[in-house]
PDB file of N, CA and C in Angstrom:
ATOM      1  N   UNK A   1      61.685 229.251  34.081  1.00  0.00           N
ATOM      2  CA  UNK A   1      61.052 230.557  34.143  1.00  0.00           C
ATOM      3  C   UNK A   1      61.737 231.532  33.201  1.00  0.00           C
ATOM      4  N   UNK A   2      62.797 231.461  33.127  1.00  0.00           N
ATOM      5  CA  UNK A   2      63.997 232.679  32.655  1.00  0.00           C
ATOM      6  C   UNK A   2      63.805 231.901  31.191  1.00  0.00           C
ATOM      7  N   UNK A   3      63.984 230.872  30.361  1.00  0.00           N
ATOM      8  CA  UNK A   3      64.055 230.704  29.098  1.00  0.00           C
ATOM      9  C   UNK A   3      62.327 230.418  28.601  1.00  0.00           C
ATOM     10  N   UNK A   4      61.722 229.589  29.387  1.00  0.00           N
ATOM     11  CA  UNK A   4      60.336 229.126  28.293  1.00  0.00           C
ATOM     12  C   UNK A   4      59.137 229.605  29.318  1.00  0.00           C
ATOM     13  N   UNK A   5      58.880 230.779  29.728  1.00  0.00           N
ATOM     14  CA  UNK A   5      57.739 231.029  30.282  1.00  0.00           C
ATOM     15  C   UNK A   5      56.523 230.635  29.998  1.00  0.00           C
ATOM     16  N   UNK A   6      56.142 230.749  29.133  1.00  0.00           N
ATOM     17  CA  UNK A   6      54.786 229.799  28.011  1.00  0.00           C
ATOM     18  C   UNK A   6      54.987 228.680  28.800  1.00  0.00           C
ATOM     19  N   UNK A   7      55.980 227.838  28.278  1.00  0.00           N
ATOM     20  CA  UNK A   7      55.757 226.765  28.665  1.00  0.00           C
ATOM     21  C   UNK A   7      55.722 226.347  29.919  1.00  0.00           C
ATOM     22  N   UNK A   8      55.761 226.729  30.713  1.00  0.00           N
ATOM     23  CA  UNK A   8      56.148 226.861  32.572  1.00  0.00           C
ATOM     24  C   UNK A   8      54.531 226.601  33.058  1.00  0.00           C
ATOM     25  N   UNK A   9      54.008 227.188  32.258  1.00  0.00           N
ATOM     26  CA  UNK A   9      52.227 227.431  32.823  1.00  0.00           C
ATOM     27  C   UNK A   9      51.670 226.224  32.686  1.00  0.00           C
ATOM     28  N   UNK A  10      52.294 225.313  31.817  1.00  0.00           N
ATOM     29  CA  UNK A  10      51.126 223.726  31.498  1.00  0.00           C
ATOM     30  C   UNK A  10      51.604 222.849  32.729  1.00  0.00           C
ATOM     31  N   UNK A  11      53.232 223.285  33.642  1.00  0.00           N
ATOM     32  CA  UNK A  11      52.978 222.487  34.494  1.00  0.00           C
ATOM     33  C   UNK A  11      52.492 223.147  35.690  1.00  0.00           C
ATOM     34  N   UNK A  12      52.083 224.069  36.006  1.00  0.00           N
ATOM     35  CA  UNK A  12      51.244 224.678  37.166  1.00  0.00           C
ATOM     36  C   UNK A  12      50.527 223.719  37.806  1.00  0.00           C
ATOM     37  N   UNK A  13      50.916 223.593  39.195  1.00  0.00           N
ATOM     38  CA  UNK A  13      49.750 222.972  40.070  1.00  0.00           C
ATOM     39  C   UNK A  13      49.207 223.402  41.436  1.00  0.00           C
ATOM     40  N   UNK A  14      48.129 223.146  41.695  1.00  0.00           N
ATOM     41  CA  UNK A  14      47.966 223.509  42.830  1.00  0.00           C
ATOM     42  C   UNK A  14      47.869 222.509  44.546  1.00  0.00           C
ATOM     43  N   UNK A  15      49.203 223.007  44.740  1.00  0.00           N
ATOM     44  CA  UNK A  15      49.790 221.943  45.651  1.00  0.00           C
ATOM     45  C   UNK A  15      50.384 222.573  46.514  1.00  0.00           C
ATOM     46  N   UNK A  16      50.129 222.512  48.013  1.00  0.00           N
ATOM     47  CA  UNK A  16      50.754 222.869  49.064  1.00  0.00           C
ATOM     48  C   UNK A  16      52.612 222.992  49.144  1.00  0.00           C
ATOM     49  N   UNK A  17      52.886 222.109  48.610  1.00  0.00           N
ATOM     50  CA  UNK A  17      54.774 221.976  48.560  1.00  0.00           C
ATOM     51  C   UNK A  17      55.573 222.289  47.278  1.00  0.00           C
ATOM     52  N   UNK A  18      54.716 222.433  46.165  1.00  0.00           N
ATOM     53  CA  UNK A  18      55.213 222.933  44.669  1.00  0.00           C
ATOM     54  C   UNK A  18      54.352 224.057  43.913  1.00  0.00           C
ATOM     55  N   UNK A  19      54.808 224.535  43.492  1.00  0.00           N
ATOM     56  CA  UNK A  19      54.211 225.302  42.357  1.00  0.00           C
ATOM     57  C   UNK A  19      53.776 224.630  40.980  1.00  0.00           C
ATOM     58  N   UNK A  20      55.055 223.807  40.421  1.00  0.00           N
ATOM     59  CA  UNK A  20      54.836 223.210  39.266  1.00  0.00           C
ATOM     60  C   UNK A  20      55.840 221.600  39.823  1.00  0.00           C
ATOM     61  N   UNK A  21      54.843 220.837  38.650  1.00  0.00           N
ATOM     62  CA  UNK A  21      55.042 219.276  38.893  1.00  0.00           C
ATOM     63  C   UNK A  21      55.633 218.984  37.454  1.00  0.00           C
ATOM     64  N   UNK A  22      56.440 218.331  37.488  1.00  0.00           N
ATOM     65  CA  UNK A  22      57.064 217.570  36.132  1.00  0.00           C
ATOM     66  C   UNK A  22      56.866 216.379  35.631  1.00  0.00           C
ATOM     67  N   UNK A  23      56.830 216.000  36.702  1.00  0.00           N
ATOM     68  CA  UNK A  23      56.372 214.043  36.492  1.00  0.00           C
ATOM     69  C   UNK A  23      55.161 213.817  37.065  1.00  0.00           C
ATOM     70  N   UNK A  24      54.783 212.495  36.375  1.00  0.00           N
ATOM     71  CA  UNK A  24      53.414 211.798  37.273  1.00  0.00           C
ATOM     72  C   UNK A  24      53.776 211.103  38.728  1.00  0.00           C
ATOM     73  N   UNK A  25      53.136 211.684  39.765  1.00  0.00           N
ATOM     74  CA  UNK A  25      53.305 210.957  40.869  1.00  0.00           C
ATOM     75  C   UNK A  25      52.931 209.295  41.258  1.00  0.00           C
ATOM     76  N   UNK A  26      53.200 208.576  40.802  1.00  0.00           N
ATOM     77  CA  UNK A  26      52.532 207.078  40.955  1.00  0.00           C
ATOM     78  C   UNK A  26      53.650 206.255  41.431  1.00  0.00           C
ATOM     79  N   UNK A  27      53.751 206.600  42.531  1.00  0.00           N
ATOM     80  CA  UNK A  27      55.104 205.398  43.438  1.00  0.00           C
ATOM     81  C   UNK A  27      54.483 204.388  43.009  1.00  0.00           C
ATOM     82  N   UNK A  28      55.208 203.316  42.484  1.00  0.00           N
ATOM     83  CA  UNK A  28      54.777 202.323  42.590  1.00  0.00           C
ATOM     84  C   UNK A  28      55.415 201.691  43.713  1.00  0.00           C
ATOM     85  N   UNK A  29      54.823 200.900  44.175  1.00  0.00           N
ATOM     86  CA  UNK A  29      55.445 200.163  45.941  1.00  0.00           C
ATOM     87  C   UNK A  29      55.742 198.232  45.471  1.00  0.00           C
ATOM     88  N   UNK A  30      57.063 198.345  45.805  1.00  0.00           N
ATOM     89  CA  UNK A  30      57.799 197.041  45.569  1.00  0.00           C
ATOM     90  C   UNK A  30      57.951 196.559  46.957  1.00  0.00           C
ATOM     91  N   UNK A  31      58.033 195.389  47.182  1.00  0.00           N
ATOM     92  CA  UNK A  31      58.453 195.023  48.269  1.00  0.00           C
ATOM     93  C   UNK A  31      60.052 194.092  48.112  1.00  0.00           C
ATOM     94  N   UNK A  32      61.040 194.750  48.916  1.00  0.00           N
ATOM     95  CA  UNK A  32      62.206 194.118  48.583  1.00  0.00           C
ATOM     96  C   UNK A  32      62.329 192.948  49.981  1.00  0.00           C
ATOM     97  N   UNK A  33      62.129 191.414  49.257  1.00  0.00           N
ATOM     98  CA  UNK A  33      61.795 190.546  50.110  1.00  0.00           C
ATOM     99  C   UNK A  33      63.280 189.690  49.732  1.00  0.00           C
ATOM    100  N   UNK A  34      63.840 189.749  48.749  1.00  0.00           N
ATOM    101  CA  UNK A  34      65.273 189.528  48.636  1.00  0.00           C
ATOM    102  C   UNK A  34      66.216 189.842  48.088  1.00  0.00           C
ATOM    103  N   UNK A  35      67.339 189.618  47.833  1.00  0.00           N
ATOM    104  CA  UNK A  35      68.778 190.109  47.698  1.00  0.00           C
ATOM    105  C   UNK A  35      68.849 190.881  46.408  1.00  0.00           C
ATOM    106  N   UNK A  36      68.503 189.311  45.319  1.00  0.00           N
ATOM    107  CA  UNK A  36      68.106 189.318  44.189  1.00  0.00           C
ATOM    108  C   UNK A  36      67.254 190.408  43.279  1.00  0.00           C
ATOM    109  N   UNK A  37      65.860 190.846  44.119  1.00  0.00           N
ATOM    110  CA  UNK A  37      65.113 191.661  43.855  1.00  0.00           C
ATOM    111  C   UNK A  37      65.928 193.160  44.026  1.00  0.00           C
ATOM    112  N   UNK A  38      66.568 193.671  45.393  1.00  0.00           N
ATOM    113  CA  UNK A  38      67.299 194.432  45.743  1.00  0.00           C
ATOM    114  C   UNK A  38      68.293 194.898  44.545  1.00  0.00           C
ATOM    115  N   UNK A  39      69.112 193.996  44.217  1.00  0.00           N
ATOM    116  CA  UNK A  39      70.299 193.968  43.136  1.00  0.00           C
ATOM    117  C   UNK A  39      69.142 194.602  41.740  1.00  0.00           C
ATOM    118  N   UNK A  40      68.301 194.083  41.668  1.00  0.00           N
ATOM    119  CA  UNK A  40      67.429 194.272  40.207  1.00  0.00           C
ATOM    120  C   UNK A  40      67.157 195.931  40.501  1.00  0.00           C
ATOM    121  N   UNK A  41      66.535 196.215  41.834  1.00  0.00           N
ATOM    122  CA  UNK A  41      66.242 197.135  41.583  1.00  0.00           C
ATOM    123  C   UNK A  41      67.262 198.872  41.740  1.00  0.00           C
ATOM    124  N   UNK A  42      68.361 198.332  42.362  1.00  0.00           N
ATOM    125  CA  UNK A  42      69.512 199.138  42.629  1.00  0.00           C
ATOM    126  C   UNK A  42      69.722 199.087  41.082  1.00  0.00           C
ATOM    127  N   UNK A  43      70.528 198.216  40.261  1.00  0.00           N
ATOM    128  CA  UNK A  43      70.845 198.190  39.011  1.00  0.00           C
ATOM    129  C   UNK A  43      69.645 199.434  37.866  1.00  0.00           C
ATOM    130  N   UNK A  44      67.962 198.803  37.854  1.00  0.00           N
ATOM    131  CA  UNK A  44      67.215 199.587  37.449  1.00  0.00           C
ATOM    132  C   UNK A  44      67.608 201.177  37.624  1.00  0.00           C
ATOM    133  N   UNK A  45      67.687 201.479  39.032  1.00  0.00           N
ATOM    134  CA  UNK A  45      68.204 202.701  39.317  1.00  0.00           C
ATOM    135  C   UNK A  45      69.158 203.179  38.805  1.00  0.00           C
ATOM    136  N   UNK A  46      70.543 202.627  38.775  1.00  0.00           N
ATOM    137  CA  UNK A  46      71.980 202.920  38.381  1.00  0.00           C
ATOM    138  C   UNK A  46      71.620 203.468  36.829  1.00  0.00           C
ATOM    139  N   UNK A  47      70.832 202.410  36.040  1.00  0.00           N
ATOM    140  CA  UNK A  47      71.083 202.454  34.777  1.00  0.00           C
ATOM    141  C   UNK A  47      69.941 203.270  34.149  1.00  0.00           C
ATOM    142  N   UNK A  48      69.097 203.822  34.451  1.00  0.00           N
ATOM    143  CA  UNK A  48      67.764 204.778  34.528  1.00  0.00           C
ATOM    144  C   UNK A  48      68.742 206.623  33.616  1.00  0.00           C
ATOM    145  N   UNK A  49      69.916 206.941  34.196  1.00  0.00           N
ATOM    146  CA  UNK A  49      70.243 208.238  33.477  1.00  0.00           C
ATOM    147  C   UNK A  49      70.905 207.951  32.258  1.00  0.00           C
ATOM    148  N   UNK A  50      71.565 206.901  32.010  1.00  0.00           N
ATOM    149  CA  UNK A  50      72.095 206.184  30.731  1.00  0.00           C
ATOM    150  C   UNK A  50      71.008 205.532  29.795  1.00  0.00           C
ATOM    151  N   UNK A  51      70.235 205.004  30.130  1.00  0.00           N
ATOM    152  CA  UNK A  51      69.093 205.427  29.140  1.00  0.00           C
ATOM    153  C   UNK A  51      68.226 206.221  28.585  1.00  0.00           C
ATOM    154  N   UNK A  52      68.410 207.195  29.718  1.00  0.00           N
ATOM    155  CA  UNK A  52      67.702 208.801  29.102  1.00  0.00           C
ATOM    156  C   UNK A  52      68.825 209.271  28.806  1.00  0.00           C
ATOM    157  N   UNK A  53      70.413 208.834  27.920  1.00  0.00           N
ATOM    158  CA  UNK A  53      71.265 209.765  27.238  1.00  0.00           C
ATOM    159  C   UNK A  53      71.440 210.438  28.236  1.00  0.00           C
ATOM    160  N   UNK A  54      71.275 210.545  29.734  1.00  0.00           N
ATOM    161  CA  UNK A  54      72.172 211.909  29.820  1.00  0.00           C
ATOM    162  C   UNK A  54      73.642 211.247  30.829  1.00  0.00           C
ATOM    163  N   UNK A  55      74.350 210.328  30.449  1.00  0.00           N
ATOM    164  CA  UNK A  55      75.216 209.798  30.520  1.00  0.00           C
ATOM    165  C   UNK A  55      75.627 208.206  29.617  1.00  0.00           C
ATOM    166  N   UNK A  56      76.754 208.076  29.749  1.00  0.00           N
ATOM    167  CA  UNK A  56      77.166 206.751  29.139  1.00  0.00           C
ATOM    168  C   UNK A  56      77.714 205.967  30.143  1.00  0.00           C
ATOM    169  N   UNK A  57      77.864 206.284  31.689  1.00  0.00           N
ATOM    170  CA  UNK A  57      78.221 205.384  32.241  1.00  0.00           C
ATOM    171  C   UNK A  57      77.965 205.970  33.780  1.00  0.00           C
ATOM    172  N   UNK A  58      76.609 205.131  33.951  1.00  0.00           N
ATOM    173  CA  UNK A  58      76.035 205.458  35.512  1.00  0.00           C
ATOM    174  C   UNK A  58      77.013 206.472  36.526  1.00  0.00           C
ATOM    175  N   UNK A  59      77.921 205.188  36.716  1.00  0.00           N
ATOM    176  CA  UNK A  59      79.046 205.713  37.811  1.00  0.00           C
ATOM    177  C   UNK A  59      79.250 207.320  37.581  1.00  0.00           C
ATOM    178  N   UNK A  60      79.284 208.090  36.350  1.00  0.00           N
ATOM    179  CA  UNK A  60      80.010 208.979  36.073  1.00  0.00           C
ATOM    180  C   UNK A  60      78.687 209.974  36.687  1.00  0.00           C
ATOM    181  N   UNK A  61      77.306 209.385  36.667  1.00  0.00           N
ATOM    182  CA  UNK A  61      76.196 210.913  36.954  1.00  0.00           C
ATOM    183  C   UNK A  61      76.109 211.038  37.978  1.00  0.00           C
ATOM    184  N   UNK A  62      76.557 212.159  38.099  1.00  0.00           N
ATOM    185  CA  UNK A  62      76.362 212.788  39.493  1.00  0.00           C
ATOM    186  C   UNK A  62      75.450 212.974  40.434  1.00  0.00           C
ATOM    187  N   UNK A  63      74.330 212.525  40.498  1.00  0.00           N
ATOM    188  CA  UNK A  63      72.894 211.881  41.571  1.00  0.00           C
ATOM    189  C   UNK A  63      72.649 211.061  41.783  1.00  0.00           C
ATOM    190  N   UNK A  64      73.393 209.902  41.089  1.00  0.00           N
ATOM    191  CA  UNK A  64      73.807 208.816  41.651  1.00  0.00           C
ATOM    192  C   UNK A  64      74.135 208.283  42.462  1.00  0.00           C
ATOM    193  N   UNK A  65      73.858 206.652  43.259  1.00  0.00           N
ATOM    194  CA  UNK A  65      74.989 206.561  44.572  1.00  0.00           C
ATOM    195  C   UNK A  65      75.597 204.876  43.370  1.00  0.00           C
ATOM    196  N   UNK A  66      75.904 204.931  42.136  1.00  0.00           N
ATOM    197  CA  UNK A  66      76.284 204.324  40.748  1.00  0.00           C
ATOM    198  C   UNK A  66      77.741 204.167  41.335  1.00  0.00           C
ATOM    199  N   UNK A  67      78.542 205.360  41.381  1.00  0.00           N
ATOM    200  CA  UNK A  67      80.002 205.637  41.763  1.00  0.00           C
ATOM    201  C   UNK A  67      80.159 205.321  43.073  1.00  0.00           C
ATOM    202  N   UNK A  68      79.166 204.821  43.857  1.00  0.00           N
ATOM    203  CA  UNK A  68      79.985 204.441  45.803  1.00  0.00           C
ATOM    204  C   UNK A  68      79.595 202.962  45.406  1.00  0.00           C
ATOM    205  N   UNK A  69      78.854 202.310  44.571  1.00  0.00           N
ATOM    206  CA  UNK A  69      78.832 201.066  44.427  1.00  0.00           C
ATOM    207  C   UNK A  69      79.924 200.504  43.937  1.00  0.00           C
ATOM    208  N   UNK A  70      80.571 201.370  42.868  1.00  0.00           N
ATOM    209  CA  UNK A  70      81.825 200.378  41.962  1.00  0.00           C
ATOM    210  C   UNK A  70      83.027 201.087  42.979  1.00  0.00           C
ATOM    211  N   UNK A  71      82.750 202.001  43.140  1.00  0.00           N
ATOM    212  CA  UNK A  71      84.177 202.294  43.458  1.00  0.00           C
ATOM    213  C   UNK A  71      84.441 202.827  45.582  1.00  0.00           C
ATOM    214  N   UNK A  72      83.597 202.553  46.062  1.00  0.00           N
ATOM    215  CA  UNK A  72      83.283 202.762  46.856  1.00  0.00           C
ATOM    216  C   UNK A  72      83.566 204.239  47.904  1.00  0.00           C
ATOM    217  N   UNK A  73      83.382 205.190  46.550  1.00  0.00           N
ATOM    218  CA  UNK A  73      83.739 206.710  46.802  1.00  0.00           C
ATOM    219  C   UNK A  73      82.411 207.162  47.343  1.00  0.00           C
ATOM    220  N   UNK A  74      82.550 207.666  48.799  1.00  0.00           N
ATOM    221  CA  UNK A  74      80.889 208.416  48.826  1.00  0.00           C
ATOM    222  C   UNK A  74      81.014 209.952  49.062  1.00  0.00           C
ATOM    223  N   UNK A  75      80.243 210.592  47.739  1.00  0.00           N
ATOM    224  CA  UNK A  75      80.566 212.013  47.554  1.00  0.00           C
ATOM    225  C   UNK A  75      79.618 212.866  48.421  1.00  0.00           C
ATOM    226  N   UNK A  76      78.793 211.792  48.591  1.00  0.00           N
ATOM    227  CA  UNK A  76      77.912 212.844  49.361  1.00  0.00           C
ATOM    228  C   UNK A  76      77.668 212.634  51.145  1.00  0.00           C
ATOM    229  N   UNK A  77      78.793 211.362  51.687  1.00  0.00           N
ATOM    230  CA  UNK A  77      78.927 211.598  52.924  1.00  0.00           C
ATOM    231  C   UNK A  77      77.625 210.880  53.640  1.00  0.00           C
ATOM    232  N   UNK A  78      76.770 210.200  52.997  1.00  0.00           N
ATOM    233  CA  UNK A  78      75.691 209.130  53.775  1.00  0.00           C
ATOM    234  C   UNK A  78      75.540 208.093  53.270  1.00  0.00           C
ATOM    235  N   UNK A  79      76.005 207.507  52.167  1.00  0.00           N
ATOM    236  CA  UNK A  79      75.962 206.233  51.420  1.00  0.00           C
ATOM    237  C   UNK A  79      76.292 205.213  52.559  1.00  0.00           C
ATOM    238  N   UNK A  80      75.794 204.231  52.418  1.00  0.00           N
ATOM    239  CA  UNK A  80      75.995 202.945  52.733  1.00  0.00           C
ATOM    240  C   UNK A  80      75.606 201.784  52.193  1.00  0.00           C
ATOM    241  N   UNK A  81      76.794 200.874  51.927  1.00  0.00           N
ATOM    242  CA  UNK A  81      76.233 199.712  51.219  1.00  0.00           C
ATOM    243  C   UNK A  81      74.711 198.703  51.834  1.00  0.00           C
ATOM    244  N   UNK A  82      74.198 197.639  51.394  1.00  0.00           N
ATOM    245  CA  UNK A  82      73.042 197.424  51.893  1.00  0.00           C
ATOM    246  C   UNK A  82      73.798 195.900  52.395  1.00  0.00           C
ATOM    247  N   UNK A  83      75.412 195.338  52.167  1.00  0.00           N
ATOM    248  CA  UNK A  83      75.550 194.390  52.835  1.00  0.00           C
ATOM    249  C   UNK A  83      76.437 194.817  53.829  1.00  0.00           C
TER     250      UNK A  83
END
């Protein structure tokens, strides 16, 4: 709002819980039927802000649960591993 007002208006929506939307909503729905799949898709996750550049090493971004996996620090007090 405060730097690109112009631009603020193309994401306007009209939606009971937001004002403006950033992304496309399309959950896609996986079914985690094993370990394997689980690991793929935790990893996908981990490594998702290091490919958008805005880190070089998962563990280090901070919205992550990247850093309670390797190091088993939980910053935010609800993490739990899945074994």
């Amino acid at each position: 709002m405060e730097n690109h007002p112009d631009i603020l208006a193309h994401f306007k929506v009209a939606a009971k819980d937001r004002m403006y939307q950033f992304w496309e909503r399309n959950a896609l729905s996986v079914d985690i039927v094993t370990e394997a799949v689980l690991l793929q898709k935790l990893r996908y996750i981990h490594e998702n802000p290091a490919k958008a550049g805005m880190t070089d090493n998962p563990a280090e971004y901070w919205y992550s649960s990247a850093r309670f996996y390797e190091t088993g620090l939980d910053d935010w007090q609800f993490l739990s591993a899945f074994y």
